[in-house]
Protein backbone atom coordinates (compact mmCIF):
# COMPACT_ATOMS: atom_id res chain seq x y z
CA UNK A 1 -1.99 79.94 168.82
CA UNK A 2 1.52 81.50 168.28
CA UNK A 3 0.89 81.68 164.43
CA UNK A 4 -2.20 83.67 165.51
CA UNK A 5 -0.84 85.91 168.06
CA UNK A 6 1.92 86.82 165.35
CA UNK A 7 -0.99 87.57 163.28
CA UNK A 8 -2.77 90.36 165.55
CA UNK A 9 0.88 91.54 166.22
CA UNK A 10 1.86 91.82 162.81
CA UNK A 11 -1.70 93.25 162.20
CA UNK A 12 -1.58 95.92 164.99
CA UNK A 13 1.72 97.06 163.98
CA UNK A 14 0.93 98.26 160.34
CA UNK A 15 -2.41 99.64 161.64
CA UNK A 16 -0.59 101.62 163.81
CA UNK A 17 2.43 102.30 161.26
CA UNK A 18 -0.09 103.80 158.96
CA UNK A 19 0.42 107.16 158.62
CA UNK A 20 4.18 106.68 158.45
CA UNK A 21 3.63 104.35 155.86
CA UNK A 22 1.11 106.32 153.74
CA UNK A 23 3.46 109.65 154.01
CA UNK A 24 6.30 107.32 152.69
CA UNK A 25 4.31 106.19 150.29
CA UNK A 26 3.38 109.51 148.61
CA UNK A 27 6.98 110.38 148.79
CA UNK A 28 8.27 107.70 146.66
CA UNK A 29 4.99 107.75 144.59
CA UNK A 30 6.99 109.37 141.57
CA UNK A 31 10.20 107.14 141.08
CA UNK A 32 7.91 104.53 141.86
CA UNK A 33 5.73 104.84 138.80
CA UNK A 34 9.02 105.73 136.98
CA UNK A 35 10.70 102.41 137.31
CA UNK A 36 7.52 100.72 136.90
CA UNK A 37 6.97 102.24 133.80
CA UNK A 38 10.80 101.84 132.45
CA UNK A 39 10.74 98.34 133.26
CA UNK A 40 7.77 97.67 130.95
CA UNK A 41 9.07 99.64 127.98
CA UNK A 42 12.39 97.78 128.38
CA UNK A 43 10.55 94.15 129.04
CA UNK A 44 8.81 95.59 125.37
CA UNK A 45 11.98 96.32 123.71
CA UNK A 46 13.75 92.97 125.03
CA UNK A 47 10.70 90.60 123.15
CA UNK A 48 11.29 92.48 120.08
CA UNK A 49 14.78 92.55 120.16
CA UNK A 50 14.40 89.12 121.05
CA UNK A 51 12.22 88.07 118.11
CA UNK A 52 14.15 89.95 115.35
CA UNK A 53 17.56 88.22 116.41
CA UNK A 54 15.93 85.23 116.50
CA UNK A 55 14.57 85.48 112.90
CA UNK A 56 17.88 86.74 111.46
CA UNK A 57 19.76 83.70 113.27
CA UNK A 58 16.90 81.30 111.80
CA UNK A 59 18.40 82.69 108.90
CA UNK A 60 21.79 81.66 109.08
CA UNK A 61 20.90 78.42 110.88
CA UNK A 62 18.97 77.42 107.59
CA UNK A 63 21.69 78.47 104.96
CA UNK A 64 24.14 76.46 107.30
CA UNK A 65 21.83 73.34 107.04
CA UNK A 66 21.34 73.88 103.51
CA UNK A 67 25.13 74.51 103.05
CA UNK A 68 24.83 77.84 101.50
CA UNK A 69 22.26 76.45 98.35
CA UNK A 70 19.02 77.81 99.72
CA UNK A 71 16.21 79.21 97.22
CA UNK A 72 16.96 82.62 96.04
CA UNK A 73 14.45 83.79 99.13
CA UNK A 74 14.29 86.91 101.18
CA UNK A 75 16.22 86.78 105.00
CA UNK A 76 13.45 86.51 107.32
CA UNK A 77 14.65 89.38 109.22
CA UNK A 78 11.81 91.41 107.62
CA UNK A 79 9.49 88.91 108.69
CA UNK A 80 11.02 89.10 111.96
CA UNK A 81 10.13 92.91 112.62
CA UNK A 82 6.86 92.23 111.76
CA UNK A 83 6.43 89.02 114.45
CA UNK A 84 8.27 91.03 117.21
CA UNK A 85 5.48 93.83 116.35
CA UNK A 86 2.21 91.23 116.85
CA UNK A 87 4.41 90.25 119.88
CA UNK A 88 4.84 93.32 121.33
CA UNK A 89 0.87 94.95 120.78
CA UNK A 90 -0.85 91.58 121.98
CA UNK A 91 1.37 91.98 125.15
CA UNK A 92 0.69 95.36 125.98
CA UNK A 93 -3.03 94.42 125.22
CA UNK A 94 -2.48 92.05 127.82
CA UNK A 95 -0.51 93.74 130.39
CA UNK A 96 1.99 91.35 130.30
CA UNK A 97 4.40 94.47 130.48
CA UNK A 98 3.14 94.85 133.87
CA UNK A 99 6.14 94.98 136.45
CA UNK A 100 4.04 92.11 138.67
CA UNK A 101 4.41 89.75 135.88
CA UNK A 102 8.59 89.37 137.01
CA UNK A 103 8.39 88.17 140.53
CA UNK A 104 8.07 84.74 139.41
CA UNK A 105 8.95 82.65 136.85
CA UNK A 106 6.11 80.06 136.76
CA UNK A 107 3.67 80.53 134.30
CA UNK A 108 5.83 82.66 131.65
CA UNK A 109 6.10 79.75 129.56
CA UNK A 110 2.42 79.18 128.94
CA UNK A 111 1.99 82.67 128.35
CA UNK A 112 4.86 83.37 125.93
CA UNK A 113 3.57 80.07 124.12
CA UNK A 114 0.07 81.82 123.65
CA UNK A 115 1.28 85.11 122.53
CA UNK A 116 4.02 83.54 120.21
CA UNK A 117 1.74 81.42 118.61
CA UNK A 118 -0.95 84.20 117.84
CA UNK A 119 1.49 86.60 116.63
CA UNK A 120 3.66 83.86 114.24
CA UNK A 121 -0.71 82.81 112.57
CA UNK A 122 -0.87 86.75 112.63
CA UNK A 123 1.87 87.10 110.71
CA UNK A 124 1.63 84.09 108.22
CA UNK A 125 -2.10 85.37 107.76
CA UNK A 126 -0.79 88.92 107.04
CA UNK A 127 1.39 87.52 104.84
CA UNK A 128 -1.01 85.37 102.51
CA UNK A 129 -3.35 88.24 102.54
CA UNK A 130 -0.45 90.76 101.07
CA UNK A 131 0.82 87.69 98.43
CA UNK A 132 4.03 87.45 99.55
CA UNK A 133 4.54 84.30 101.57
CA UNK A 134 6.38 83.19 98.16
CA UNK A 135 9.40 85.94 99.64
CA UNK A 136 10.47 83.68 102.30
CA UNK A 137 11.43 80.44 102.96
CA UNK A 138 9.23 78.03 104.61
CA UNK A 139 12.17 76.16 106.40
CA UNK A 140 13.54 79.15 107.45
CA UNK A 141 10.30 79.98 108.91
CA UNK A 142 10.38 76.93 110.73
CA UNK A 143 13.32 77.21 112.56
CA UNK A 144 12.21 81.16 113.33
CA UNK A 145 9.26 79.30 115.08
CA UNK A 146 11.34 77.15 117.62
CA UNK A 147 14.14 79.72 117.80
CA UNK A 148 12.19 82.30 117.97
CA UNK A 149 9.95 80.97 120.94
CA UNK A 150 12.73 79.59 122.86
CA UNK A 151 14.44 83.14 122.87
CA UNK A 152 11.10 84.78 123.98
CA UNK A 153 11.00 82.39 126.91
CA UNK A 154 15.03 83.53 127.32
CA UNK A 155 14.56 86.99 127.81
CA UNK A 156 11.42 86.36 130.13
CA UNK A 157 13.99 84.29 132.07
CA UNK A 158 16.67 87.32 132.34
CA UNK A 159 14.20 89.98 132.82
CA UNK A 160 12.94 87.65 135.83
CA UNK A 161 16.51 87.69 137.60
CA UNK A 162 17.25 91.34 136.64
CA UNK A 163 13.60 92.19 138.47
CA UNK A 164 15.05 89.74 141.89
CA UNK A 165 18.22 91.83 141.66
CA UNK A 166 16.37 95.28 141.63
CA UNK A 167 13.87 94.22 144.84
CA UNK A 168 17.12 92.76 146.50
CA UNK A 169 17.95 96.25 146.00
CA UNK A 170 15.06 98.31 147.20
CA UNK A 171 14.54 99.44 143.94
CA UNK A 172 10.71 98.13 142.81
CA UNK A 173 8.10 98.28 144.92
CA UNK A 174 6.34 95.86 146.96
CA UNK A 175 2.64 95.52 146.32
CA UNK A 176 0.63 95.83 149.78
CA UNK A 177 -2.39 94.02 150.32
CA UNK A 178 -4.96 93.60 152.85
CA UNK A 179 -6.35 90.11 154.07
CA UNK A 180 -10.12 90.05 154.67
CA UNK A 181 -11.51 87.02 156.32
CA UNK A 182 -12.56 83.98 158.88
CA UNK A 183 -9.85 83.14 161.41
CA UNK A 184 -9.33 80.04 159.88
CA UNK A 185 -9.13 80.88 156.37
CA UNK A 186 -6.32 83.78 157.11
CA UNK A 187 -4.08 81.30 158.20
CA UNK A 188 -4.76 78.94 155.21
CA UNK A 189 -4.11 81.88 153.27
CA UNK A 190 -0.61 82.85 154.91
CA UNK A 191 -0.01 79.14 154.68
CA UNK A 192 -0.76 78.38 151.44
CA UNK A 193 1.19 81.23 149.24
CA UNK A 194 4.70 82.39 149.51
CA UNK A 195 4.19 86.11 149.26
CA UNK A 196 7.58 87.26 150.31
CA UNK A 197 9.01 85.66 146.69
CA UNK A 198 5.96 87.13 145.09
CA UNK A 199 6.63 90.84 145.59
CA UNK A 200 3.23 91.17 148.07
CA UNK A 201 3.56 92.70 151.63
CA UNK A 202 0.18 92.02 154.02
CA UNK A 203 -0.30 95.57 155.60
CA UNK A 204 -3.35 94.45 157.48
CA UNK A 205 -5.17 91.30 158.17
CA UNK A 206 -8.67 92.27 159.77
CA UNK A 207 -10.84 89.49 160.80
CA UNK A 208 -14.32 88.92 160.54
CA UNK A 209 -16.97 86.80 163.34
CA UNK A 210 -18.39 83.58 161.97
CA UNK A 211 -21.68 85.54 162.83
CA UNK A 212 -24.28 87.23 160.72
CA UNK A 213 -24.67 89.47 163.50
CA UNK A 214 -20.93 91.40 163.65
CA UNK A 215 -20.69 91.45 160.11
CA UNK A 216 -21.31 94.71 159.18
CA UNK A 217 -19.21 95.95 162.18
CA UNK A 218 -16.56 94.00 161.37
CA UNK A 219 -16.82 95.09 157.74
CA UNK A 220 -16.85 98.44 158.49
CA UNK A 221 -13.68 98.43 160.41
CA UNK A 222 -11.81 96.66 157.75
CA UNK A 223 -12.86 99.31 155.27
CA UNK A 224 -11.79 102.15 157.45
CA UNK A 225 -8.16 100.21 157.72
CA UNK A 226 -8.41 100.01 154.06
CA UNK A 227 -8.47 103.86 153.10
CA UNK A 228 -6.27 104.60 155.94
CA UNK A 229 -3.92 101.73 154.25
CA UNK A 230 -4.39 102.37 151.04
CA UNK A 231 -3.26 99.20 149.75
CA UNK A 232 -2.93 97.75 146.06
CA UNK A 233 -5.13 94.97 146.65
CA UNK A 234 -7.99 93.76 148.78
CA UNK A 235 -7.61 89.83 149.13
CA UNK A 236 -10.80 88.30 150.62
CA UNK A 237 -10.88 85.04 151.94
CA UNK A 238 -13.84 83.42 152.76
CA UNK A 239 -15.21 79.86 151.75
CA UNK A 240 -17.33 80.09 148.72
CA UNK A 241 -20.30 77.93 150.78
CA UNK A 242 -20.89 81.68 152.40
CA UNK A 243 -21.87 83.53 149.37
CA UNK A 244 -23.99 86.22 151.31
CA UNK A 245 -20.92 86.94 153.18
CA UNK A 246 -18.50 86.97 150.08
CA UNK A 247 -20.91 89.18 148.68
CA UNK A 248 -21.30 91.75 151.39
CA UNK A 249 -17.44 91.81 151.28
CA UNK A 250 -17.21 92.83 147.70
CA UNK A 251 -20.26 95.39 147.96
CA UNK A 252 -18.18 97.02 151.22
CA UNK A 253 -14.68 97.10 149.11
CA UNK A 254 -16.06 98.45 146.08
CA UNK A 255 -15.93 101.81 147.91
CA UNK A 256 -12.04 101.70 148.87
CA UNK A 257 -9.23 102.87 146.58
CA UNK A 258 -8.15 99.25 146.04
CA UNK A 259 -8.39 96.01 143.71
CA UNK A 260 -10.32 93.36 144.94
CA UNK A 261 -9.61 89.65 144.70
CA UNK A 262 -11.00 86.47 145.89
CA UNK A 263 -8.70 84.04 147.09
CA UNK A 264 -12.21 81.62 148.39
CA UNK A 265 -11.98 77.84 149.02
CA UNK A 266 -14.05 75.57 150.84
CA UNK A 267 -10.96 73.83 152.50
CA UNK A 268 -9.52 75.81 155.72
């Protein structure tokens, strides 16, 4: 019950706060998007910084191991470039750039795995096509594929902390969110994800009756807190066994100036 009453509280507060908030917000709109969008191109410029060091120390690594007697063979730096390019476009295609991506560093390892892999096949496949595989050396290409991803994962890892040190600051913004759903599955919700180390911020939390009858009033409330919010995202969370009502969620947030997720589970 005290969980819950902190709930309303917290909820009534930002409903009431909303104005402030939403004045605030279209004050710092324009530095906002600013650091956002430096913080990508510099994320950018670290992978392909990144990828060209690591071909040009793949380099040296391999005429160490082959004490100085290597094939007469190009430096792979060239090679390098052209990796930290395929890097570089399949992230952007991705959004990886995004300034969400650095709140946390779970799941940068799978994803710098993925994109390394497709860009180093890119590249060899570029290569055959243009005859000039011959230029480099294949061991030297084989350490540029461990060094190369392990320095990728590296700068993920330092762009992570320099993102914690600019929230500690106050100087990236928090991403707001509104929580749509069934008493029970709000507090599974709160429960189940740390959004604090995330960069999220609930603004609201309006709940809906386990009734087919109040749904569309309750529905209709939560979209008028949503454009009076104006949050990033719309979370809903109801159990998937209540399609209808996941459904009529989606078809009522469709009209608000917000992204919509499901966060649904059968499990309160």
């Amino acid at each position: 019950m005290q969980f819950d009453a902190a709930l309303a509280t917290a909820t009534r507060s930002s409903t009431a706060a909303a104005p402030r908030r939403t004045r605030q917000r279209r004050s710092a709109g324009a530095p906002l998007a600013i650091v956002e969008f430096g913080f990508g191109w510099l994320a950018a410029l670290c992978d392909f910084g990144a990828v060209v060091l690591a071909a040009a120390v793949s380099h040296l690594i391999y005429r160490w191991a082959t004490f100085g007697l290597m094939p007469n063979v190009e430096p792979i730096t060239e090679a390098g470039v052209v990796i930290g390019a395929l890097v570089v476009i399949s992230n952007l295609q991705r959004n990886e750039y995004s300034i969400k991506r650095f709140h946390l560093v779970s799941g940068h390892i799978g994803r710098c795995a993925s994109v390394w892999n497709l860009a180093f096949l890119g590249a060899l496949a570029l290569g055959f096509a243009t005859k000039t595989t011959d230029a480099y050396s294949r061991g030297a290409m084989g350490a540029l594929y461990v060094v190369g991803l392990l320095t990728l994962y590296g700068t993920r890892l330092v762009l992570v902390g320099a993102a914690s040190v600019m929230k500690s600051k106050g100087m990236l913004p928090r991403r707001r969110m509104v929580v749509v759903g069934f008493e029970s599955q709000l507090s599974a919700f709160l429960r189940r994800y740390d959004l604090s180390s995330s960069g999220m911020e609930i603004v609201c939390a309006p709940m809906l009756r386990d009734e087919a009858a109040f749904l569309a009033d309750d529905l209709a409330l939560a979209a008028a807190s949503v454009r009076m919010l104006r949050p990033d995202h719309v979370v809903i969370a109801v159990p998937w066994s209540q399609p209808k009502t996941i459904e009529a969620c989606v078809d009522t947030f469709l009209r608000t100036p917000a992204e919509i997720q499901s966060r649904s589970r059968d499990d309160p």
